[in-house]
N, C-alpha and C. Protein backbone atom coordinates (compact mmCIF):
# COMPACT_ATOMS: atom_id res chain seq x y z
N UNK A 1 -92.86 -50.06 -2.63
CA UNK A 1 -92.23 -48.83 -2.21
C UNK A 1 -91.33 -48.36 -3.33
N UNK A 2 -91.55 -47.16 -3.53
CA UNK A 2 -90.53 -46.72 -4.96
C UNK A 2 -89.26 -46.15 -3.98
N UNK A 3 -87.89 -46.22 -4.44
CA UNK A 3 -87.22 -45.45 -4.12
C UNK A 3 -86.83 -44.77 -5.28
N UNK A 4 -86.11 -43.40 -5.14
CA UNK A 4 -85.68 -42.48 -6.32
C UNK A 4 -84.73 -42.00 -5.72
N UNK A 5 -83.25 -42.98 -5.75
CA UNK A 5 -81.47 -42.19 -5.56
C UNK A 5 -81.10 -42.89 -6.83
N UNK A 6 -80.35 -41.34 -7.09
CA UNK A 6 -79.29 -41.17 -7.95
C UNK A 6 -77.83 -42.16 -7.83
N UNK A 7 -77.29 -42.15 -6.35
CA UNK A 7 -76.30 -42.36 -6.00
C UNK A 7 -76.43 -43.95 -5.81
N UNK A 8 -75.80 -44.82 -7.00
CA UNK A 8 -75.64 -46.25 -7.10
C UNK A 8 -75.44 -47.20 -5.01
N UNK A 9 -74.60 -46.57 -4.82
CA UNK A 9 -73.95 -47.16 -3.68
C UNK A 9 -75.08 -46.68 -2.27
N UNK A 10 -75.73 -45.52 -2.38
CA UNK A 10 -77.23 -45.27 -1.36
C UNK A 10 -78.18 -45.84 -1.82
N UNK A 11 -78.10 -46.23 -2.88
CA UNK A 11 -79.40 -46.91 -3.50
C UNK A 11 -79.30 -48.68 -3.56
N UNK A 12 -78.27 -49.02 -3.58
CA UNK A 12 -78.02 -50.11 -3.20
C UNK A 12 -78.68 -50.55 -1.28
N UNK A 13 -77.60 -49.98 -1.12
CA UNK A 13 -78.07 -49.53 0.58
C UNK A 13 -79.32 -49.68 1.08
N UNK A 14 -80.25 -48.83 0.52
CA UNK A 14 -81.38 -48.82 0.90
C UNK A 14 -81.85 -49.53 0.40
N UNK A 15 -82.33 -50.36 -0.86
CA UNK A 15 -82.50 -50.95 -0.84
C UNK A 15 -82.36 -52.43 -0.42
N UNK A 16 -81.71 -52.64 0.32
CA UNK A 16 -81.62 -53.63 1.03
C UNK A 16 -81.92 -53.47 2.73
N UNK A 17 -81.84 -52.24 2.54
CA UNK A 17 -82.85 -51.95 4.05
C UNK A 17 -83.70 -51.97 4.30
N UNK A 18 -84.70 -51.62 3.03
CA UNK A 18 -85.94 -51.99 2.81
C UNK A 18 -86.24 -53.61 2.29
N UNK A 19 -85.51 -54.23 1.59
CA UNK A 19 -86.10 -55.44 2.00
C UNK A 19 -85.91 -56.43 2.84
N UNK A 20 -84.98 -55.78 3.79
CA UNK A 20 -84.55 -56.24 5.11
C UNK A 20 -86.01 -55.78 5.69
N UNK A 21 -86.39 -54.88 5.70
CA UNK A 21 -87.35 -54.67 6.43
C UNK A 21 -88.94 -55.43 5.77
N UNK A 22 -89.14 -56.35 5.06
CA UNK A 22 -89.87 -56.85 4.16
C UNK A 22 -90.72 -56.01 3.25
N UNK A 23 -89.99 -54.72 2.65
CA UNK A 23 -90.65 -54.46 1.79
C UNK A 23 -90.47 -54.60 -0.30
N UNK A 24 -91.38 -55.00 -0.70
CA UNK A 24 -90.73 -54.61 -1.80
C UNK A 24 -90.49 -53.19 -2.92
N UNK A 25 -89.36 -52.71 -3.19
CA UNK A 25 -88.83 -52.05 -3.38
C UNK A 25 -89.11 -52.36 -5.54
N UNK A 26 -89.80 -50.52 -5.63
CA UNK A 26 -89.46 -50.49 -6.64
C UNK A 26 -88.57 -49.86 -7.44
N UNK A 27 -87.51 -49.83 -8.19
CA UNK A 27 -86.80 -48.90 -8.85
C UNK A 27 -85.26 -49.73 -8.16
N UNK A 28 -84.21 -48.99 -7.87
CA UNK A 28 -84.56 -47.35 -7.79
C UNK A 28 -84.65 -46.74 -9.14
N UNK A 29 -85.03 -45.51 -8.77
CA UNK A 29 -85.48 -44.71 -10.23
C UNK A 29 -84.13 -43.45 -10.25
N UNK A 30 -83.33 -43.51 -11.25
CA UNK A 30 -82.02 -43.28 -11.14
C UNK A 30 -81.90 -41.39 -12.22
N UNK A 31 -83.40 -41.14 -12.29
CA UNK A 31 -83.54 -40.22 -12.88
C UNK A 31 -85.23 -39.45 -12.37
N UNK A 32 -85.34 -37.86 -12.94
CA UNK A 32 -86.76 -37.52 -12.22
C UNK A 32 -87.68 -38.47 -13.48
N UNK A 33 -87.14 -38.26 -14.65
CA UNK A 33 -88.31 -39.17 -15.37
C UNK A 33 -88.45 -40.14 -15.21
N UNK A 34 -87.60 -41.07 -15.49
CA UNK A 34 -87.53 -42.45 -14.80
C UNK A 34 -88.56 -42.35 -13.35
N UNK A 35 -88.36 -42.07 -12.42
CA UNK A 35 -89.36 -41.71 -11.44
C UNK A 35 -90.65 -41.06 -11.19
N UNK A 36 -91.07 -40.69 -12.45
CA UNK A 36 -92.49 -40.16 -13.11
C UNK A 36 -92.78 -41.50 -13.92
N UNK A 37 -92.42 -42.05 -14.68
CA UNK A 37 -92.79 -43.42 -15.61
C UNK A 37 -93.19 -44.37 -14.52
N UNK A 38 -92.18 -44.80 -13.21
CA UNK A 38 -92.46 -45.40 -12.44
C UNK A 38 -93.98 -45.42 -11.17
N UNK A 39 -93.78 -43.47 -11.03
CA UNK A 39 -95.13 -43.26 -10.40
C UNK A 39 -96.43 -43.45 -11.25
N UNK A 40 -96.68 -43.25 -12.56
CA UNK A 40 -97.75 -43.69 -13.28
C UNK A 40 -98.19 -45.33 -13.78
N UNK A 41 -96.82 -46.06 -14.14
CA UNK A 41 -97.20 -47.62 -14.07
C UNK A 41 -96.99 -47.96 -12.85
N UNK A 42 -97.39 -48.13 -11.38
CA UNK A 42 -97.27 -49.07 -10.79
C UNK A 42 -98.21 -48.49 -9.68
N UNK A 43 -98.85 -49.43 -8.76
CA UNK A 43 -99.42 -48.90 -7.53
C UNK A 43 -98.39 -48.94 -6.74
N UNK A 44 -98.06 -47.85 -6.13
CA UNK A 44 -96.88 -47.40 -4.90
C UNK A 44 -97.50 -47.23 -3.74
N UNK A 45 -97.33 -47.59 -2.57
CA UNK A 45 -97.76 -47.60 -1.49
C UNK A 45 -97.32 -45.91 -0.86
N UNK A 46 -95.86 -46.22 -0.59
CA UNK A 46 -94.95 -45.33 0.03
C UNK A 46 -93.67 -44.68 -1.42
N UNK A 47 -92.73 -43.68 -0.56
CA UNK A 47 -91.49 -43.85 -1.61
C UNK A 47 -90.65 -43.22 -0.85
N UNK A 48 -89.31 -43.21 -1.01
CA UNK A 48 -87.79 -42.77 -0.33
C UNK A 48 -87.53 -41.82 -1.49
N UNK A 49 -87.82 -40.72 -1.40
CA UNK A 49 -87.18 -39.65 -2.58
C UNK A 49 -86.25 -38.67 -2.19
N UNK A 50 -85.14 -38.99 -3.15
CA UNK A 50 -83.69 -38.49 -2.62
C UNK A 50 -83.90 -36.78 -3.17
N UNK A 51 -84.14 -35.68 -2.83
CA UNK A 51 -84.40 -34.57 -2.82
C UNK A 51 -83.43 -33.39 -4.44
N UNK A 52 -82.55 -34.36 -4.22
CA UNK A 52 -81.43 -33.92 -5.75
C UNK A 52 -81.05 -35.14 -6.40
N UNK A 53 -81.92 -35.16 -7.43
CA UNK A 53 -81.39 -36.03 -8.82
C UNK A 53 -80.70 -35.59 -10.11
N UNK A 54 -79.07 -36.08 -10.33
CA UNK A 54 -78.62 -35.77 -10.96
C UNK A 54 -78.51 -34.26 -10.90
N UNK A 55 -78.44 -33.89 -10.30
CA UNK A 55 -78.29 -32.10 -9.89
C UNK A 55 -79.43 -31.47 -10.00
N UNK A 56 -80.71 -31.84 -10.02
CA UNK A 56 -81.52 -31.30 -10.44
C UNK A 56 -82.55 -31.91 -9.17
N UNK A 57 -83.29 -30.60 -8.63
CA UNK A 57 -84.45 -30.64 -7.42
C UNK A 57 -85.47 -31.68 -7.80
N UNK A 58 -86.15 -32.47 -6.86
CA UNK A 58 -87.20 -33.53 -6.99
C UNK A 58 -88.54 -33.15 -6.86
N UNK A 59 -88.58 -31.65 -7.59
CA UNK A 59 -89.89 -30.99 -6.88
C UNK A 59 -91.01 -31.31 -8.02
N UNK A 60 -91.07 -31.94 -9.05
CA UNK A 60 -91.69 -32.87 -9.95
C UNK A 60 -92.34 -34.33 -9.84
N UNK A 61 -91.32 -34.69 -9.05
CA UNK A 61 -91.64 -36.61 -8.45
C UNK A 61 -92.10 -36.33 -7.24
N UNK A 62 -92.47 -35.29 -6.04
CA UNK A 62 -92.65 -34.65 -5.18
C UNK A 62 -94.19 -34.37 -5.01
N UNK A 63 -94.06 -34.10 -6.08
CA UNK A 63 -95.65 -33.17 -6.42
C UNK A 63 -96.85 -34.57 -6.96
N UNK A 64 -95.90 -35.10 -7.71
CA UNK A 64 -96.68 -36.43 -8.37
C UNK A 64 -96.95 -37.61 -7.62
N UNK A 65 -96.06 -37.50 -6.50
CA UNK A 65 -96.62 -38.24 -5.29
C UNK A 65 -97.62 -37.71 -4.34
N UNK A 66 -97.53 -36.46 -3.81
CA UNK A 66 -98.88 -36.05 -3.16
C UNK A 66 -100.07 -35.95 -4.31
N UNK A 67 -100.14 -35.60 -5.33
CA UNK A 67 -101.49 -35.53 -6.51
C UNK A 67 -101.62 -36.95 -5.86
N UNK A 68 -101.51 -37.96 -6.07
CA UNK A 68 -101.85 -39.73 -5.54
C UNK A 68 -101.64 -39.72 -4.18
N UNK A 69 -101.69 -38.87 -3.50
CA UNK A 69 -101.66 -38.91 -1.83
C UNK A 69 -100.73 -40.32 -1.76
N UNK A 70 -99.40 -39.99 -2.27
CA UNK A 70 -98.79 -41.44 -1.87
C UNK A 70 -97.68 -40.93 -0.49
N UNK A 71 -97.36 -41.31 1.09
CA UNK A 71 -96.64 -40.93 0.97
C UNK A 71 -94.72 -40.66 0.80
N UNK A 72 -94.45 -40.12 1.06
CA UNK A 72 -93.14 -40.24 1.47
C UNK A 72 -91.81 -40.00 2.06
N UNK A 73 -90.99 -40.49 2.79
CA UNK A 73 -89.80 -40.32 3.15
C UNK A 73 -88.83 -39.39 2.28
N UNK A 74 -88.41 -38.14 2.64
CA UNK A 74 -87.15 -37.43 1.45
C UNK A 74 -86.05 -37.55 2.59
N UNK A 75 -85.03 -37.75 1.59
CA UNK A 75 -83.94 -38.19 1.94
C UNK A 75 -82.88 -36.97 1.14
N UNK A 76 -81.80 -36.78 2.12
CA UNK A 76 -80.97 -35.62 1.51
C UNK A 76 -79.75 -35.05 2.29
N UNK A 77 -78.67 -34.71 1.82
CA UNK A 77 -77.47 -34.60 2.37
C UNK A 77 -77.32 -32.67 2.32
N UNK A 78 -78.62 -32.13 2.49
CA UNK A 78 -78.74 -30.88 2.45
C UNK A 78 -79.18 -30.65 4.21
N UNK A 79 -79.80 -31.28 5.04
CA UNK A 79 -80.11 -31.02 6.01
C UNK A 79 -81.30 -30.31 5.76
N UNK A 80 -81.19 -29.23 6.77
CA UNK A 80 -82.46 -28.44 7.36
C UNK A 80 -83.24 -27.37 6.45
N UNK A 81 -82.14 -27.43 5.33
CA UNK A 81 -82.56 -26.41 3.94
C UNK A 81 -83.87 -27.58 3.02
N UNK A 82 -83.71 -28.51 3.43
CA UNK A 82 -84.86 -29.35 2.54
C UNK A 82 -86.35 -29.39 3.30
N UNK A 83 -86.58 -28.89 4.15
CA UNK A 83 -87.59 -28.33 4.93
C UNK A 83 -88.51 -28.23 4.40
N UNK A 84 -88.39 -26.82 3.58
CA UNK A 84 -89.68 -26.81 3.10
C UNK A 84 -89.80 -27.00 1.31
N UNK A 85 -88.91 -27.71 0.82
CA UNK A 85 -89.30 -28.91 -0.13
C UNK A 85 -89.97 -30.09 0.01
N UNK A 86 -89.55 -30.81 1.34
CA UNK A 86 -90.46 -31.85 1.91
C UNK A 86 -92.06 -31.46 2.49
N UNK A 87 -91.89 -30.25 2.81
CA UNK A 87 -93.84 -29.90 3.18
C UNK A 87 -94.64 -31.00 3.97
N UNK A 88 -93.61 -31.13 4.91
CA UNK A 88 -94.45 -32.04 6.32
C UNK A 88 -94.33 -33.77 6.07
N UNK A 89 -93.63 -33.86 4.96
CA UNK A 89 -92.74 -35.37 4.97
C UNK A 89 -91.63 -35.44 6.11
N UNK A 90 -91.47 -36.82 6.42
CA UNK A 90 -90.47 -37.23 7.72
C UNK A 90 -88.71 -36.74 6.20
N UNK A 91 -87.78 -36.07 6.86
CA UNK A 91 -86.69 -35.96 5.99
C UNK A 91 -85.60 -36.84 7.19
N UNK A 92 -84.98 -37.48 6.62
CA UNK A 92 -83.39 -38.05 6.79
C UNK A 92 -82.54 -37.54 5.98
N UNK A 93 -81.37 -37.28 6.99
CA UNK A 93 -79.49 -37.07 6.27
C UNK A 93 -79.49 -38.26 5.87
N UNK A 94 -78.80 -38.25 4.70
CA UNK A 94 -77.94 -38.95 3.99
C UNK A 94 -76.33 -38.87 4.78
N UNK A 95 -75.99 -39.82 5.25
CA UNK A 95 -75.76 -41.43 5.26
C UNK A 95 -76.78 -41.76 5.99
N UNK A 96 -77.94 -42.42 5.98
CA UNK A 96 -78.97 -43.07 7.20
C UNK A 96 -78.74 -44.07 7.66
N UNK A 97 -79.44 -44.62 8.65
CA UNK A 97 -79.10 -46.09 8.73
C UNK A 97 -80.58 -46.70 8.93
N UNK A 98 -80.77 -48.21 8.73
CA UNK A 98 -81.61 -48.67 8.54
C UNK A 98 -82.79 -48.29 9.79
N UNK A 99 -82.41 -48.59 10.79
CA UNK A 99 -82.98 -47.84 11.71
C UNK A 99 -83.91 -46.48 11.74
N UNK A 100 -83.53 -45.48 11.36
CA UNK A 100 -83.24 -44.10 10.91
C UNK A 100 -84.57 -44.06 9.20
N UNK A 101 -84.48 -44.93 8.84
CA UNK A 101 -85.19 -45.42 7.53
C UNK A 101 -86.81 -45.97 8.21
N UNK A 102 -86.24 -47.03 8.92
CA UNK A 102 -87.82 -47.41 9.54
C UNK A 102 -88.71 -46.45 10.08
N UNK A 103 -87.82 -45.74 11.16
CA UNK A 103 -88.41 -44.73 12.04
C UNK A 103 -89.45 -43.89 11.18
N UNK A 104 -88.46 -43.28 9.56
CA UNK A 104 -88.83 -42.13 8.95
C UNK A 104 -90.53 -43.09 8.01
N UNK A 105 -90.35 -43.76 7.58
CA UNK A 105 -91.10 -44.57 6.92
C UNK A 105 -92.45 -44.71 7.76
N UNK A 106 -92.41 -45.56 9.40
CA UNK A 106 -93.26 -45.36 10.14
C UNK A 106 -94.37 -44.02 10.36
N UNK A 107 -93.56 -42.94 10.54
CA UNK A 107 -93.82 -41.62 10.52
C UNK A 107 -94.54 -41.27 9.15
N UNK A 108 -94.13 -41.20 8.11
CA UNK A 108 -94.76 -41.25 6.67
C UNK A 108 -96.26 -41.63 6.60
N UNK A 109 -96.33 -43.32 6.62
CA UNK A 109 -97.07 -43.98 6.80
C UNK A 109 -98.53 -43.55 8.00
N UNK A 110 -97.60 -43.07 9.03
CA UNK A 110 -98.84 -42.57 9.93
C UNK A 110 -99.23 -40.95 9.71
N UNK A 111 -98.81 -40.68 9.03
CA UNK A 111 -99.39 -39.26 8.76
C UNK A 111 -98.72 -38.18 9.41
N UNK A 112 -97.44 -38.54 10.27
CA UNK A 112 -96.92 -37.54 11.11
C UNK A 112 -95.59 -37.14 10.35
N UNK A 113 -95.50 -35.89 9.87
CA UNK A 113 -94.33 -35.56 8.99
C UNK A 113 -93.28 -34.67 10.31
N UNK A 114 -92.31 -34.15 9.48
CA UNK A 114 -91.34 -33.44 10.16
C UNK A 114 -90.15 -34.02 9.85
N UNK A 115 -88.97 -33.38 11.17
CA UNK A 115 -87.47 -34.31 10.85
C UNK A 115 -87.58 -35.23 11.91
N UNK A 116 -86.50 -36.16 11.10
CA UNK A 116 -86.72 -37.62 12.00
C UNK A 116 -84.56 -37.70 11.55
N UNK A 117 -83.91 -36.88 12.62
CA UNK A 117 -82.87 -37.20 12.14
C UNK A 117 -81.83 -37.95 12.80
């Protein structure tokens, strides 16, 4: 599973929610390139992509995940404005909780997008 947050202390977080939840976790990818290098070397199942990196929209690492039909969870402290950046991905607020993470991930995984908040 790739995750891609910026924010040391959410990325910590989640990652340990995810391997609480037994997955392994790649990255996080703490930049959009960094998170393009990562989507081309590795087989990714899923990914948690935090919607603003470093101030800058994720609509690059976004795109490079559906081209590989990979999918994923966006994550974002924008709410209901990330809508239609996500394009039928499950979205979570930032602060989530692990819970809140599974749910959205489940949803991903099965093909059913929307908010999961």
């Amino acid at each position: 599973m790739l995750l891609v947050e910026d924010e040391s202390v959410i990325a910590m977080m989640a990652e340990d929610f995810l391997t609480e939840l037994g997955i392994t976790v790649i990255g996080p990818a703490t930049s959009i390139n960094a998170a393009l290098e990562l989507i081309s070397a590795n087989d990714i199942d899923a990914a948690v992509l935090d919607l603003n990196i470093r101030g800058e929209l994720s609509h690059r690492v976004a795109e490079a995940l559906r081209l590989r039909r990979i999918p994923m969870v966006c994550a974002t402290g924008y709410g209901q404005g990330a809508a239609e950046f996500a394009r039928g991905a499950p979205i979570i607020d930032k602060p989530y909780s692990e819970d809140k993470l599974a749910r959205a991930l489940q949803m991903a995984l099965h093909g059913a997008g929307g908010t999961n908040e």
